[in-house]
PDB file of N, CA and C in Angstrom:
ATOM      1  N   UNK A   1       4.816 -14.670  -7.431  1.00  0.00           N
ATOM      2  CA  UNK A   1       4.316 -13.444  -6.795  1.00  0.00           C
ATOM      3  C   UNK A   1       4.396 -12.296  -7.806  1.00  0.00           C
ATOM      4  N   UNK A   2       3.070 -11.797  -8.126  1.00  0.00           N
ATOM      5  CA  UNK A   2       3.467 -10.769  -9.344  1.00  0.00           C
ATOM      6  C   UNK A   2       3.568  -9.133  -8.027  1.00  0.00           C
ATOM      7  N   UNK A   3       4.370  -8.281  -8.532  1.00  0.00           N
ATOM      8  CA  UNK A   3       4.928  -7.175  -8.143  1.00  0.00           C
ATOM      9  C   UNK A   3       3.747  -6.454  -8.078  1.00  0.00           C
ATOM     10  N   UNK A   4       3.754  -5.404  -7.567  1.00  0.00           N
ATOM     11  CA  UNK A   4       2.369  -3.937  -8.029  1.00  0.00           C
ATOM     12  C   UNK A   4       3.011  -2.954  -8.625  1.00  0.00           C
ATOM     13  N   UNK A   5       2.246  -2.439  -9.364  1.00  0.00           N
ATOM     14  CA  UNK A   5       2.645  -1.367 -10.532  1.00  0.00           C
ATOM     15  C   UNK A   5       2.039   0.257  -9.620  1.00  0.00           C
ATOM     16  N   UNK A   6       2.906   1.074 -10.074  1.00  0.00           N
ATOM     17  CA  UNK A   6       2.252   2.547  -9.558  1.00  0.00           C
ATOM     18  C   UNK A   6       1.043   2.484 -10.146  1.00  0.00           C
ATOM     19  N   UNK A   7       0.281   2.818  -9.159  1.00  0.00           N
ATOM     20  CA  UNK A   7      -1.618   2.903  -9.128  1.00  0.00           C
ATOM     21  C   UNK A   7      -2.182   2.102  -8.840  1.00  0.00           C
ATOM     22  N   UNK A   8      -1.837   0.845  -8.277  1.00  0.00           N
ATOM     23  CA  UNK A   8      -2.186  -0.705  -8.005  1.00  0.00           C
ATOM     24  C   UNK A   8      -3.089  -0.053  -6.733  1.00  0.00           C
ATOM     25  N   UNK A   9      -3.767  -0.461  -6.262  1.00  0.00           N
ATOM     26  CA  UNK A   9      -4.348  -0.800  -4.231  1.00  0.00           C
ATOM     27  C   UNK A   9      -3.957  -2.026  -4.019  1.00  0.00           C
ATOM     28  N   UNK A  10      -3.093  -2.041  -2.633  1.00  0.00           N
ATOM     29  CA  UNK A  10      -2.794  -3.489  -2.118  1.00  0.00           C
ATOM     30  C   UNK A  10      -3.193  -3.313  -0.738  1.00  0.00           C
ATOM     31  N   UNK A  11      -3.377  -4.327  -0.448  1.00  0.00           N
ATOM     32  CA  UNK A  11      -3.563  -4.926   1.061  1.00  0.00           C
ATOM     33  C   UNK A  11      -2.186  -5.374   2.001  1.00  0.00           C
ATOM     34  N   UNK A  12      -2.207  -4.689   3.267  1.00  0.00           N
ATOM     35  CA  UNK A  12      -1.229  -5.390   4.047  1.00  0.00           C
ATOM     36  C   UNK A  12      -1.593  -5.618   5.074  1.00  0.00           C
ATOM     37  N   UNK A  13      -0.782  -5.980   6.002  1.00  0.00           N
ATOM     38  CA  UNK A  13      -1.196  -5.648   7.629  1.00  0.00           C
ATOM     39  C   UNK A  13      -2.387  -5.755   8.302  1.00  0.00           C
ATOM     40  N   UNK A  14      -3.006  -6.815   8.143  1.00  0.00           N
ATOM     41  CA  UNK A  14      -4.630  -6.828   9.069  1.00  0.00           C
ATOM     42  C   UNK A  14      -5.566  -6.081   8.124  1.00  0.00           C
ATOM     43  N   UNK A  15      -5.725  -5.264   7.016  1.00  0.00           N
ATOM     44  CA  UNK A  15      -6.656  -4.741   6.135  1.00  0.00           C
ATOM     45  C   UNK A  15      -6.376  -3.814   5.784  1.00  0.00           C
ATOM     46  N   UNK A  16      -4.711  -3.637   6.559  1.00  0.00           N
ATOM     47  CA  UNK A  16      -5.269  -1.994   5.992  1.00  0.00           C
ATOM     48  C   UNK A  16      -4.651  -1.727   4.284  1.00  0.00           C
ATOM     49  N   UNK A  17      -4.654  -0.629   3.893  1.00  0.00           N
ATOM     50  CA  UNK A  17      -5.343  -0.859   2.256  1.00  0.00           C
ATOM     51  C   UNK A  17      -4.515   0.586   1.881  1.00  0.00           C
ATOM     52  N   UNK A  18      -3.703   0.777   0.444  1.00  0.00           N
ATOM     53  CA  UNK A  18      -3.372   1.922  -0.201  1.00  0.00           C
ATOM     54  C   UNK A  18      -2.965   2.014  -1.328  1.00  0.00           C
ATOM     55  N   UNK A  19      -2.708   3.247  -1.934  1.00  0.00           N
ATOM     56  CA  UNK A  19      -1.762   3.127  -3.229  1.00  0.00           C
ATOM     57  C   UNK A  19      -0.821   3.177  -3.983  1.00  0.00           C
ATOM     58  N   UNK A  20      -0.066   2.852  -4.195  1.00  0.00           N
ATOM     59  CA  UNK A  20       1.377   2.336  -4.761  1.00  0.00           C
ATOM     60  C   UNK A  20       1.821   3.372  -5.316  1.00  0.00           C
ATOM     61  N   UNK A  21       2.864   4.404  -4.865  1.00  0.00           N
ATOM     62  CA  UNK A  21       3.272   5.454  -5.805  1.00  0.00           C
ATOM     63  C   UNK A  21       4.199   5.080  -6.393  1.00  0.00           C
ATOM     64  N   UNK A  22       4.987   4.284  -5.633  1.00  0.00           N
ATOM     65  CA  UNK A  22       6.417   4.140  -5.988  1.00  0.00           C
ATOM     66  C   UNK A  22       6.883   2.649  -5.929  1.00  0.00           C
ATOM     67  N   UNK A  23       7.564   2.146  -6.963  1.00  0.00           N
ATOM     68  CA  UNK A  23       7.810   0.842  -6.757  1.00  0.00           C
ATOM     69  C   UNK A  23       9.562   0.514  -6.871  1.00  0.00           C
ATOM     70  N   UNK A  24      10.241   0.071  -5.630  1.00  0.00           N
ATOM     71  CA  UNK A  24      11.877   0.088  -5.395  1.00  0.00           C
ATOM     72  C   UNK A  24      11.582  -1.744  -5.484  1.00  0.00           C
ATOM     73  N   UNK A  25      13.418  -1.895  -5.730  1.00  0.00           N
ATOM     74  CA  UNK A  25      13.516  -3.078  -5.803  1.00  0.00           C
ATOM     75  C   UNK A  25      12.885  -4.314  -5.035  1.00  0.00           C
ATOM     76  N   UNK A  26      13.169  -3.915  -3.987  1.00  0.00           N
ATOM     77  CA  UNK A  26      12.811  -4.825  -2.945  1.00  0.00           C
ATOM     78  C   UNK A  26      10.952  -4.299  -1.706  1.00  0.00           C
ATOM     79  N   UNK A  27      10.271  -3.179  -2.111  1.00  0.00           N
ATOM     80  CA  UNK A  27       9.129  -2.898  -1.585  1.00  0.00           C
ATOM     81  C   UNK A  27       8.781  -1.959  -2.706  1.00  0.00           C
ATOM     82  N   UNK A  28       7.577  -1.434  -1.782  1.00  0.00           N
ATOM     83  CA  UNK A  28       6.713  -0.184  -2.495  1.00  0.00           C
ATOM     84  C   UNK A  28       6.517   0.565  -1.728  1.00  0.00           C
ATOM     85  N   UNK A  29       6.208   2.271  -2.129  1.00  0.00           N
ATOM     86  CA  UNK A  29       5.499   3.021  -1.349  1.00  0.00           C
ATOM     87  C   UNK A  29       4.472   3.619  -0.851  1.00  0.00           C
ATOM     88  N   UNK A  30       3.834   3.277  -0.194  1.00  0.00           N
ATOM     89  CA  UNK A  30       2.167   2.976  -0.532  1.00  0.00           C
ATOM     90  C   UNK A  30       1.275   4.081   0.569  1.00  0.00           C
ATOM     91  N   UNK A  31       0.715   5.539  -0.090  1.00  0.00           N
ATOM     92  CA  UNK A  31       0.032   6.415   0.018  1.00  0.00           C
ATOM     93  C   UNK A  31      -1.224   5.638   0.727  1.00  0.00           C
ATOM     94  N   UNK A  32      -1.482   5.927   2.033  1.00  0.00           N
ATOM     95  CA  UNK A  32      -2.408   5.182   3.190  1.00  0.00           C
ATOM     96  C   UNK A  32      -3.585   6.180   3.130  1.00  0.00           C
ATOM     97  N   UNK A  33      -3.551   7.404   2.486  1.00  0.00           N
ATOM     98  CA  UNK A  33      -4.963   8.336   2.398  1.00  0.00           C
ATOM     99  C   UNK A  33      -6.075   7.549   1.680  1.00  0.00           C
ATOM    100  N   UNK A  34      -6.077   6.420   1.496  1.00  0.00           N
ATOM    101  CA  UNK A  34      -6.755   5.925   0.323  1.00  0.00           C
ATOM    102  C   UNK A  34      -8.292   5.251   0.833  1.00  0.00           C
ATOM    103  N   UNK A  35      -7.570   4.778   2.268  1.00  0.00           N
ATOM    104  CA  UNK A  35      -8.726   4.585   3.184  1.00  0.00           C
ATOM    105  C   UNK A  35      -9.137   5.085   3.851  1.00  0.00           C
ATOM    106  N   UNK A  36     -10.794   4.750   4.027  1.00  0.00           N
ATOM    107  CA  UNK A  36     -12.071   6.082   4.330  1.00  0.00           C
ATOM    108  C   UNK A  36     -11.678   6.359   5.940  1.00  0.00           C
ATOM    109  N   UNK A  37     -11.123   5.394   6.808  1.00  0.00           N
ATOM    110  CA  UNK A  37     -11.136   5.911   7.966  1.00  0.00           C
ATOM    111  C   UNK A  37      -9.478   6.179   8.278  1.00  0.00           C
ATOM    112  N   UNK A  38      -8.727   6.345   7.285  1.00  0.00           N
ATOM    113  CA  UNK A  38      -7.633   7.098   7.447  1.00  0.00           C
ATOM    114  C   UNK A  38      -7.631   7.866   8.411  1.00  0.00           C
ATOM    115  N   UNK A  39      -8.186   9.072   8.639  1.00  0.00           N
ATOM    116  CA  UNK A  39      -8.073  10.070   9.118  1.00  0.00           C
ATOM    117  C   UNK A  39      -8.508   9.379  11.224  1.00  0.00           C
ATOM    118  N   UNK A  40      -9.168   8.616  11.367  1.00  0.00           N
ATOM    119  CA  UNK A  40      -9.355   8.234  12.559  1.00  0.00           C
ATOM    120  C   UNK A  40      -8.357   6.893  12.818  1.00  0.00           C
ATOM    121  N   UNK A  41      -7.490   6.438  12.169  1.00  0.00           N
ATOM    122  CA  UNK A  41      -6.003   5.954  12.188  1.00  0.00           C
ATOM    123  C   UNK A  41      -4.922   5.755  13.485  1.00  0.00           C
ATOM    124  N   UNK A  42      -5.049   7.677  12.782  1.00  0.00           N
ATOM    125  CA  UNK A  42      -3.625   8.426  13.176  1.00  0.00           C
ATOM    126  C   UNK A  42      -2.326   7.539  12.650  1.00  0.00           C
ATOM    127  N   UNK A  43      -2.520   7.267  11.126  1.00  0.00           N
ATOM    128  CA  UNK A  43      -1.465   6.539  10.775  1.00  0.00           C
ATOM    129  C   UNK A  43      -0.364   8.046   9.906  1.00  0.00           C
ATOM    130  N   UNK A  44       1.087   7.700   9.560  1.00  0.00           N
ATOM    131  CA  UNK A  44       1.801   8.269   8.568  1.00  0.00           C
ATOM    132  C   UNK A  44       0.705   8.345   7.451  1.00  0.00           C
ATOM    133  N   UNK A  45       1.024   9.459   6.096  1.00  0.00           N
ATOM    134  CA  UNK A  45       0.427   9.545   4.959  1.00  0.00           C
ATOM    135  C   UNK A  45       1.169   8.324   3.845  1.00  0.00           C
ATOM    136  N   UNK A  46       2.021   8.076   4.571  1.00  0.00           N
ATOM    137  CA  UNK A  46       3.333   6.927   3.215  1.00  0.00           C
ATOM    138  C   UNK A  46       3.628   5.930   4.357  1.00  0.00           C
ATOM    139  N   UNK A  47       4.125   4.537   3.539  1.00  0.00           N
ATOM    140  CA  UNK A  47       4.481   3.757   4.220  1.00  0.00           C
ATOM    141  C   UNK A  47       5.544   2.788   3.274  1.00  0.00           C
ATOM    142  N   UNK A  48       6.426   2.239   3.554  1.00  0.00           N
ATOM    143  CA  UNK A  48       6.647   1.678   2.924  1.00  0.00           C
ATOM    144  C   UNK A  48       6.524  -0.370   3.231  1.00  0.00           C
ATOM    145  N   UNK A  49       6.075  -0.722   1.731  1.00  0.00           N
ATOM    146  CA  UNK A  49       5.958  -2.261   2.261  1.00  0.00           C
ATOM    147  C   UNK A  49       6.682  -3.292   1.545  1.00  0.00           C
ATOM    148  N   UNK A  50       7.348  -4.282   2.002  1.00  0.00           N
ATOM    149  CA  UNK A  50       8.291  -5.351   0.876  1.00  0.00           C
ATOM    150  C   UNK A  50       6.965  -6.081   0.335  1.00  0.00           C
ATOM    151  N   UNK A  51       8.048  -6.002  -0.828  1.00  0.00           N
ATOM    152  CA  UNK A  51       6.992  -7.106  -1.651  1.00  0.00           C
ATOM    153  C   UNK A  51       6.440  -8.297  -1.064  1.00  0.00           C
ATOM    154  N   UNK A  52       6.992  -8.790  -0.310  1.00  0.00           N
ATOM    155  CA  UNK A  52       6.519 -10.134   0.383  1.00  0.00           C
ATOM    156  C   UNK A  52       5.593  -9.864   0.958  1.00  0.00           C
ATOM    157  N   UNK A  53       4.997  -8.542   1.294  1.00  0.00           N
ATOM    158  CA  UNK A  53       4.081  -8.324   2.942  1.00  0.00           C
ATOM    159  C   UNK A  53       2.847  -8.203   1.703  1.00  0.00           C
ATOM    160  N   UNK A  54       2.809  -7.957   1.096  1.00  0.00           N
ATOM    161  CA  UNK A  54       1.074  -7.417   0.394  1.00  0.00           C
ATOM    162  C   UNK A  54       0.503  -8.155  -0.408  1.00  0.00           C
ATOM    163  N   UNK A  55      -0.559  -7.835  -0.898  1.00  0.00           N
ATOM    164  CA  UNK A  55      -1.286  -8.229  -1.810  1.00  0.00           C
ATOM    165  C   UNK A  55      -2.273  -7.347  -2.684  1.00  0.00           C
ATOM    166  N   UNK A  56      -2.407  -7.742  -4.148  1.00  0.00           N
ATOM    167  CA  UNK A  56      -2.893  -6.692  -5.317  1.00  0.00           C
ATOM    168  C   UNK A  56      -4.329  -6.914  -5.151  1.00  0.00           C
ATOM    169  N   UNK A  57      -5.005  -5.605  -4.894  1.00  0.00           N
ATOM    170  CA  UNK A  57      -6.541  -6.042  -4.386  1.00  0.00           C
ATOM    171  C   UNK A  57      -7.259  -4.840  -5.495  1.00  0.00           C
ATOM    172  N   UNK A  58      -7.006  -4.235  -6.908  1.00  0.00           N
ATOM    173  CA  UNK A  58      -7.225  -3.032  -7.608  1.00  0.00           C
ATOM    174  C   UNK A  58      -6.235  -2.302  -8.698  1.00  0.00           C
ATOM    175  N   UNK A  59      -6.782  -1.947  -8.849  1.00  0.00           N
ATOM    176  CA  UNK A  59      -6.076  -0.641 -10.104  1.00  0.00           C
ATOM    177  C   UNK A  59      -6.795   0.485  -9.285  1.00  0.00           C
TER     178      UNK A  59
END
């Protein structure tokens, strides 16, 4: 399982999609503004996800 680097886009959760600001031992913190229907959501702006839950879908 390779890790994501700050600036990566990963995938989690059914599609939904963001970008990696921050990378801790065991997850990441992943900025959810990234997707276009963000705003019709009503999700948090940050989330955090373990490495196990995602996948590297970008730079």
């Amino acid at each position: 399982m390779k890790i994501a680097e700050v600036g990566d886009v990963i995938e989690f959760k059914d599609g939904l999609k963001g970008i990696v600001e921050k990378v801790n031992e065991n997850s990441v913190i992943v900025d959810l503004t990234y997707m276009e229907n963000f705003r019709e959501m009503d999700l948090e702006q940050k989330t955090v996800v373990n490495h196990k839950n995602y996948k590297i879908v970008g730079k």
